[in-house]
PDB file of N, CA and C in Angstrom:
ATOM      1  N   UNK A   1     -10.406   4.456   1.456  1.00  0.00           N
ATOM      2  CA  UNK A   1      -9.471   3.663   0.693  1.00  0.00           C
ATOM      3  C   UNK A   1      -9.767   2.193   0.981  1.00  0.00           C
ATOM      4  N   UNK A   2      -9.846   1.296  -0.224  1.00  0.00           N
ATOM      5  CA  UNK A   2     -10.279   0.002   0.167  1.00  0.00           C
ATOM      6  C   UNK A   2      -8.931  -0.713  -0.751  1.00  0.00           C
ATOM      7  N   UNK A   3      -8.840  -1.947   0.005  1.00  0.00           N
ATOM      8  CA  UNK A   3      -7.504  -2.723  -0.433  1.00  0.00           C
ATOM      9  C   UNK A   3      -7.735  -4.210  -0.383  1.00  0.00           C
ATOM     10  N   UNK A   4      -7.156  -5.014  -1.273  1.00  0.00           N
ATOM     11  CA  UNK A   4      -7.172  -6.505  -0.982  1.00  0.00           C
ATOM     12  C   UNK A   4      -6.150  -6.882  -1.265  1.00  0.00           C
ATOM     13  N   UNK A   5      -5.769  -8.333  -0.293  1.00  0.00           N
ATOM     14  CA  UNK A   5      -4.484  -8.745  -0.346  1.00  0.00           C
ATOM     15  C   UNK A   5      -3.904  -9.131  -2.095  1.00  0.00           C
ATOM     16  N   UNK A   6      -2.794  -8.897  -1.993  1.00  0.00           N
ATOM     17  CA  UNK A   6      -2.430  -9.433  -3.400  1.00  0.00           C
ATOM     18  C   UNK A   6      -2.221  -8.069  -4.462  1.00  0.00           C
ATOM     19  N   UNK A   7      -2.630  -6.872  -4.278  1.00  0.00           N
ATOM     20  CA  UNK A   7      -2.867  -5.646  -4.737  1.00  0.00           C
ATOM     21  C   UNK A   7      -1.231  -4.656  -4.500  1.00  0.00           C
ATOM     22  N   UNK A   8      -1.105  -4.098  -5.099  1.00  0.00           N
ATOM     23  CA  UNK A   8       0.535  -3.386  -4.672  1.00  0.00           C
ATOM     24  C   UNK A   8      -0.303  -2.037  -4.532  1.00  0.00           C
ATOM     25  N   UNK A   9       0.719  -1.093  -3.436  1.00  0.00           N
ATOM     26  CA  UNK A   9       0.542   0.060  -3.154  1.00  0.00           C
ATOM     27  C   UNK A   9       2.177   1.379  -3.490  1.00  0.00           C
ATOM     28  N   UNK A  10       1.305   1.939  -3.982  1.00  0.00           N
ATOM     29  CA  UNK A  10       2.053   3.052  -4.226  1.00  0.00           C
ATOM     30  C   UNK A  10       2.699   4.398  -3.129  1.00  0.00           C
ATOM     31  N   UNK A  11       3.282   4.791  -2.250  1.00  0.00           N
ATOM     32  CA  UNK A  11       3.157   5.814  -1.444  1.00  0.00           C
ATOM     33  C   UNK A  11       4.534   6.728  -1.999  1.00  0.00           C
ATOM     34  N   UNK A  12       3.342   8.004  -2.423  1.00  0.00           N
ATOM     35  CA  UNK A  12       4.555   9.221  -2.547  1.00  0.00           C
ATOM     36  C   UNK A  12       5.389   9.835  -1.544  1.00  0.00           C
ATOM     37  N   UNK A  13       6.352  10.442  -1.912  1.00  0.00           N
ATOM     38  CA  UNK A  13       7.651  11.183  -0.893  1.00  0.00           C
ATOM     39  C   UNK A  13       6.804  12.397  -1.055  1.00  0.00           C
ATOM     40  N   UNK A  14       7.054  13.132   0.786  1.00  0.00           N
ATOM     41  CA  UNK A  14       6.373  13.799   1.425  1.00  0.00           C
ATOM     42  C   UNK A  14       7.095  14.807   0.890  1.00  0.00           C
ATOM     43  N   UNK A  15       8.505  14.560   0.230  1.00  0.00           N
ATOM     44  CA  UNK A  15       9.768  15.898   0.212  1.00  0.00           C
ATOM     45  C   UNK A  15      10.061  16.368  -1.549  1.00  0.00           C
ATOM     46  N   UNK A  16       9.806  17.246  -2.457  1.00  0.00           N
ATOM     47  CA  UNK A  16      10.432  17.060  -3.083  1.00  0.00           C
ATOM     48  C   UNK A  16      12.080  16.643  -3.402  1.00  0.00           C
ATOM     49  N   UNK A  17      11.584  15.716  -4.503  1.00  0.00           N
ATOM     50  CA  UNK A  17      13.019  15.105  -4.690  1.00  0.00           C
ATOM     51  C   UNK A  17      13.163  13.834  -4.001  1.00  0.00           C
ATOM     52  N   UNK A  18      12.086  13.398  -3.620  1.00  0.00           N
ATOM     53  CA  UNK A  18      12.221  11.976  -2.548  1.00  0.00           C
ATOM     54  C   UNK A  18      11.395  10.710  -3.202  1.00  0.00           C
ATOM     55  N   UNK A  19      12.278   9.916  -3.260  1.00  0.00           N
ATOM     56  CA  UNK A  19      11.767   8.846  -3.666  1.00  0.00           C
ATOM     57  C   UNK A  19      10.509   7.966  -2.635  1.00  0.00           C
ATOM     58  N   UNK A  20       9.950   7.472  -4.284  1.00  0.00           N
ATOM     59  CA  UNK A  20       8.118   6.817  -3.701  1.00  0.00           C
ATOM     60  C   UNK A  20       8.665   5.593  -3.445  1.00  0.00           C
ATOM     61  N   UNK A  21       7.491   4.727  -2.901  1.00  0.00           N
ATOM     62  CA  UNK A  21       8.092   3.690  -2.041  1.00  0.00           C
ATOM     63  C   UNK A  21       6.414   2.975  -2.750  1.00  0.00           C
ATOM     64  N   UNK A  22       7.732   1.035  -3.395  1.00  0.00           N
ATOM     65  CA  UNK A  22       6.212   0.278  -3.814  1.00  0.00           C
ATOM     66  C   UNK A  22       6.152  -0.598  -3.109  1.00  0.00           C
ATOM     67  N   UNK A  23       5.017  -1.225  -2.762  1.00  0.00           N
ATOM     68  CA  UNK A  23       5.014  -2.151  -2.052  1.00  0.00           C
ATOM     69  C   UNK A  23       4.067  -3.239  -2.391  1.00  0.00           C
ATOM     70  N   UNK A  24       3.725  -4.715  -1.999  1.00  0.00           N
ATOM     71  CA  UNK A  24       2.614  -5.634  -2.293  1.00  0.00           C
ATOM     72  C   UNK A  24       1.785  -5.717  -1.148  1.00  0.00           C
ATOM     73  N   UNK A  25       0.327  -5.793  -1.077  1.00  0.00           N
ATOM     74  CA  UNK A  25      -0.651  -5.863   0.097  1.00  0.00           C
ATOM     75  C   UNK A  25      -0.777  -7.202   0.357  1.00  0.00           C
ATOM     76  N   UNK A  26       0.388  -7.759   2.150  1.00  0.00           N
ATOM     77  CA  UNK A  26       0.095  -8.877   2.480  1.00  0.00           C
ATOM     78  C   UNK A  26      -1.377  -9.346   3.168  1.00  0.00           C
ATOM     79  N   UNK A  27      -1.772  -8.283   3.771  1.00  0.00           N
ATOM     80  CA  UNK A  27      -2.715  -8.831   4.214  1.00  0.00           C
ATOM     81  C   UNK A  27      -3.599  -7.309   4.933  1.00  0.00           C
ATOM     82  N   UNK A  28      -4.915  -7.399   4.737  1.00  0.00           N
ATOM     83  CA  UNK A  28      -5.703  -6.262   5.503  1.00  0.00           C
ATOM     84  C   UNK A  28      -6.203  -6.442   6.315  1.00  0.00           C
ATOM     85  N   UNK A  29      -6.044  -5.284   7.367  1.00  0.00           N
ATOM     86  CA  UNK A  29      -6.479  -5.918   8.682  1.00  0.00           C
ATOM     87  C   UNK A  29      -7.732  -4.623   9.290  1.00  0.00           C
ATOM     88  N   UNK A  30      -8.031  -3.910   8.452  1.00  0.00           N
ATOM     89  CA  UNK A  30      -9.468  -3.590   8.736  1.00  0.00           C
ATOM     90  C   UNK A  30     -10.349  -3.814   8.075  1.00  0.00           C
ATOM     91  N   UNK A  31     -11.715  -4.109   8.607  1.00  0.00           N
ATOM     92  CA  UNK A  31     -13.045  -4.577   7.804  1.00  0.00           C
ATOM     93  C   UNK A  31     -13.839  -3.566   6.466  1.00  0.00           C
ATOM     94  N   UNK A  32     -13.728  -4.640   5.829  1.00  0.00           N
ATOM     95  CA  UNK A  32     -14.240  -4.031   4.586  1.00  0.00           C
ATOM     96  C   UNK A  32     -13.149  -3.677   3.702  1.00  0.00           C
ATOM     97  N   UNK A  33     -11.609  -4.213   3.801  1.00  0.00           N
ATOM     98  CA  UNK A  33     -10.780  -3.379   2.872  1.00  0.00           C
ATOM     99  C   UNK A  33     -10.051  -2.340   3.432  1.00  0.00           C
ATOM    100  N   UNK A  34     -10.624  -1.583   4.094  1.00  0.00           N
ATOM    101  CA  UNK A  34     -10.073  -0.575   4.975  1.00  0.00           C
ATOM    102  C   UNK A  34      -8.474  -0.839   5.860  1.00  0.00           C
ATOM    103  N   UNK A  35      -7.934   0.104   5.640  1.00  0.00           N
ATOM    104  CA  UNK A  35      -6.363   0.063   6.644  1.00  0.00           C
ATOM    105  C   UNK A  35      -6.818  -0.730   7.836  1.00  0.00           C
ATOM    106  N   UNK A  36      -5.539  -0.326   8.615  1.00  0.00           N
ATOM    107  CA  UNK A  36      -4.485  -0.652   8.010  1.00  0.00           C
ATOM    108  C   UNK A  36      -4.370  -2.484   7.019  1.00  0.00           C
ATOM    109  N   UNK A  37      -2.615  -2.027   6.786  1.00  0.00           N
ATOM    110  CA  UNK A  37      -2.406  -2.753   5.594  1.00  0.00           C
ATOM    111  C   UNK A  37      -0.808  -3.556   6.032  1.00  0.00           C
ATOM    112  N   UNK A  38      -1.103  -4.727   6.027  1.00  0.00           N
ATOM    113  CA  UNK A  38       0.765  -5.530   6.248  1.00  0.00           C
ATOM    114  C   UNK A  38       1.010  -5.396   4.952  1.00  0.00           C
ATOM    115  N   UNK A  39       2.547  -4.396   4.476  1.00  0.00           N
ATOM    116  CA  UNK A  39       2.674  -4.187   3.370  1.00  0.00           C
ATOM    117  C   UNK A  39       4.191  -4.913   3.070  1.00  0.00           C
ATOM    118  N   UNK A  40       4.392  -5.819   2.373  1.00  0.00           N
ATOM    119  CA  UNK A  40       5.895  -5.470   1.802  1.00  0.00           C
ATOM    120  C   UNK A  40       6.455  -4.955   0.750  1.00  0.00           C
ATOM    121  N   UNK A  41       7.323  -3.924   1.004  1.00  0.00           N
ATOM    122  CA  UNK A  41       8.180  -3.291  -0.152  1.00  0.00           C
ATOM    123  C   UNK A  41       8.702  -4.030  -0.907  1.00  0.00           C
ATOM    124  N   UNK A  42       9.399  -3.404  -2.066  1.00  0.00           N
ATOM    125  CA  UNK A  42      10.476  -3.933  -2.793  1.00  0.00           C
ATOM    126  C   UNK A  42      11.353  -3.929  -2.339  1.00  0.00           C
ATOM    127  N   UNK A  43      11.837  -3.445  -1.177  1.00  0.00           N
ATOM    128  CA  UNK A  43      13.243  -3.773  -0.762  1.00  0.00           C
ATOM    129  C   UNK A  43      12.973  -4.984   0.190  1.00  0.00           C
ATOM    130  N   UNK A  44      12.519  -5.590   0.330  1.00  0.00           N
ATOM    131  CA  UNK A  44      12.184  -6.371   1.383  1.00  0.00           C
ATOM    132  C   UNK A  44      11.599  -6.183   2.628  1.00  0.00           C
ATOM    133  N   UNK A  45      11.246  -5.061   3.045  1.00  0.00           N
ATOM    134  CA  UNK A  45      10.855  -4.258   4.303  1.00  0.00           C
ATOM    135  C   UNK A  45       9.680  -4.766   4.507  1.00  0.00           C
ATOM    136  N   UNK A  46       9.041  -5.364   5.513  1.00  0.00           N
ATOM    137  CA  UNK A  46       7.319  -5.412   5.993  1.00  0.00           C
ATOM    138  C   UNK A  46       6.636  -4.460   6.960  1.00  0.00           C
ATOM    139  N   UNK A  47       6.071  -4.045   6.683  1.00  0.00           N
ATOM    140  CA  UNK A  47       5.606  -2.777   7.945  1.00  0.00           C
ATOM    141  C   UNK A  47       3.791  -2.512   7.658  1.00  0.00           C
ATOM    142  N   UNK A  48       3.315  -2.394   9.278  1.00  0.00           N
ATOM    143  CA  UNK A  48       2.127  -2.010   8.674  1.00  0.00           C
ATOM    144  C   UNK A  48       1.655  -0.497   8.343  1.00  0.00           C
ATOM    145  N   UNK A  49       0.950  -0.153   7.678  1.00  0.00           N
ATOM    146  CA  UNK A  49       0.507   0.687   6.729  1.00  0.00           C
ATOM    147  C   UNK A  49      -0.697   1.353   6.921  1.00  0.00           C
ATOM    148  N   UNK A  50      -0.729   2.776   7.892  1.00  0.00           N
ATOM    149  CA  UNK A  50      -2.218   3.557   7.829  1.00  0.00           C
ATOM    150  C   UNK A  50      -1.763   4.543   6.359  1.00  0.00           C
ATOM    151  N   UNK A  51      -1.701   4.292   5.101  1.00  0.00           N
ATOM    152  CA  UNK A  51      -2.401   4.797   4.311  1.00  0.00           C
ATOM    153  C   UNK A  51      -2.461   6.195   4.131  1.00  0.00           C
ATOM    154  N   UNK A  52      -1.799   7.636   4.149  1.00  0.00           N
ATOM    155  CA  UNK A  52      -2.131   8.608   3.307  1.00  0.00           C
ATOM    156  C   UNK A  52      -3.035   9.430   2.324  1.00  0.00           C
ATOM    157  N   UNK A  53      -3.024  10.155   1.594  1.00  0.00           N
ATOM    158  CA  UNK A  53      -3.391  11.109   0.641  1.00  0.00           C
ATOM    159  C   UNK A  53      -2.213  10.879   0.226  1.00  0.00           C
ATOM    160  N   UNK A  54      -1.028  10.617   0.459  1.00  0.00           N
ATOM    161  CA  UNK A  54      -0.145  10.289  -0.529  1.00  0.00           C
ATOM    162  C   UNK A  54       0.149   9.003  -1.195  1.00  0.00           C
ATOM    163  N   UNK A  55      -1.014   8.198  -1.144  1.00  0.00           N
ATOM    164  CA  UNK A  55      -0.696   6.711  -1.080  1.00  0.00           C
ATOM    165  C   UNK A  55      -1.877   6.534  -2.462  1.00  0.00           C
ATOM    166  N   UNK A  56      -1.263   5.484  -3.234  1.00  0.00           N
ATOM    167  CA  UNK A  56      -2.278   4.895  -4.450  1.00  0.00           C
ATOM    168  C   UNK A  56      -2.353   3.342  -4.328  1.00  0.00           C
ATOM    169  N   UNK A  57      -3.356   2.870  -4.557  1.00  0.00           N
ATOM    170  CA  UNK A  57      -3.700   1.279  -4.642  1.00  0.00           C
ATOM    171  C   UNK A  57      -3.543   1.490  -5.842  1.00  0.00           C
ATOM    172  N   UNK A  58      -3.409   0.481  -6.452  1.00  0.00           N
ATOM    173  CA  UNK A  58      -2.805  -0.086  -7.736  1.00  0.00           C
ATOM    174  C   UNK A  58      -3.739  -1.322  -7.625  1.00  0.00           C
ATOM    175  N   UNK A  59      -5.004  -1.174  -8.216  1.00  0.00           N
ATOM    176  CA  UNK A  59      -5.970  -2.483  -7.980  1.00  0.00           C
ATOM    177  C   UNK A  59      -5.585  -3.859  -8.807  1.00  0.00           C
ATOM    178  N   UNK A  60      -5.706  -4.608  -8.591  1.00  0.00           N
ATOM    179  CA  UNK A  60      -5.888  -5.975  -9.902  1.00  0.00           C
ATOM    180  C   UNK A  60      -6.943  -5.649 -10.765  1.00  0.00           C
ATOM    181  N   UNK A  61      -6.374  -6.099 -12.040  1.00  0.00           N
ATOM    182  CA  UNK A  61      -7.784  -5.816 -13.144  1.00  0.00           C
ATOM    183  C   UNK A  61      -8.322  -7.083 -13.113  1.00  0.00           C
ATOM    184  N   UNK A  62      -9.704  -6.448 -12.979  1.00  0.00           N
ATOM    185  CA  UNK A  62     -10.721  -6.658 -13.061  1.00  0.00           C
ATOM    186  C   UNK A  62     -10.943  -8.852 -14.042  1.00  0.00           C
ATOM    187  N   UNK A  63     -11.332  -9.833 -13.777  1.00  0.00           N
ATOM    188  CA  UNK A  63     -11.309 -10.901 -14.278  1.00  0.00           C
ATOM    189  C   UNK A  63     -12.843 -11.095 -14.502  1.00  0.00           C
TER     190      UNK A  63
END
């Protein structure tokens, strides 16, 4: 999984019936793109982020 700041992330609920959680990529802190990820939610929450199989980058298109 590769990520750059500025990019929002998607992470699905582990439970059916559980709400996904979005967030914006503040900043990456492994090389090459790689996790982890300082993420903030939409609720305001900052936390860092190892990333899932339940998790989607939501890239910037392409300029």
């Amino acid at each position: 999984m590769q990520a750059a700041a500025g990019e929002r992330i998607l992470i699905r609920s582990k439970t059916v019936g559980g709400s996904e959680r979005h967030g914006e990529i503040l900043e990456v802190r492994g090389a090459d793109g790689q996790p982890p990820y300082l993420v903030r939610f939409d609720d305001g929450h900052e936390s860092l982020v190892f990333p899932g199989a339940d998790s989607v980058i939501e890239h910037a298109p392409a300029r």
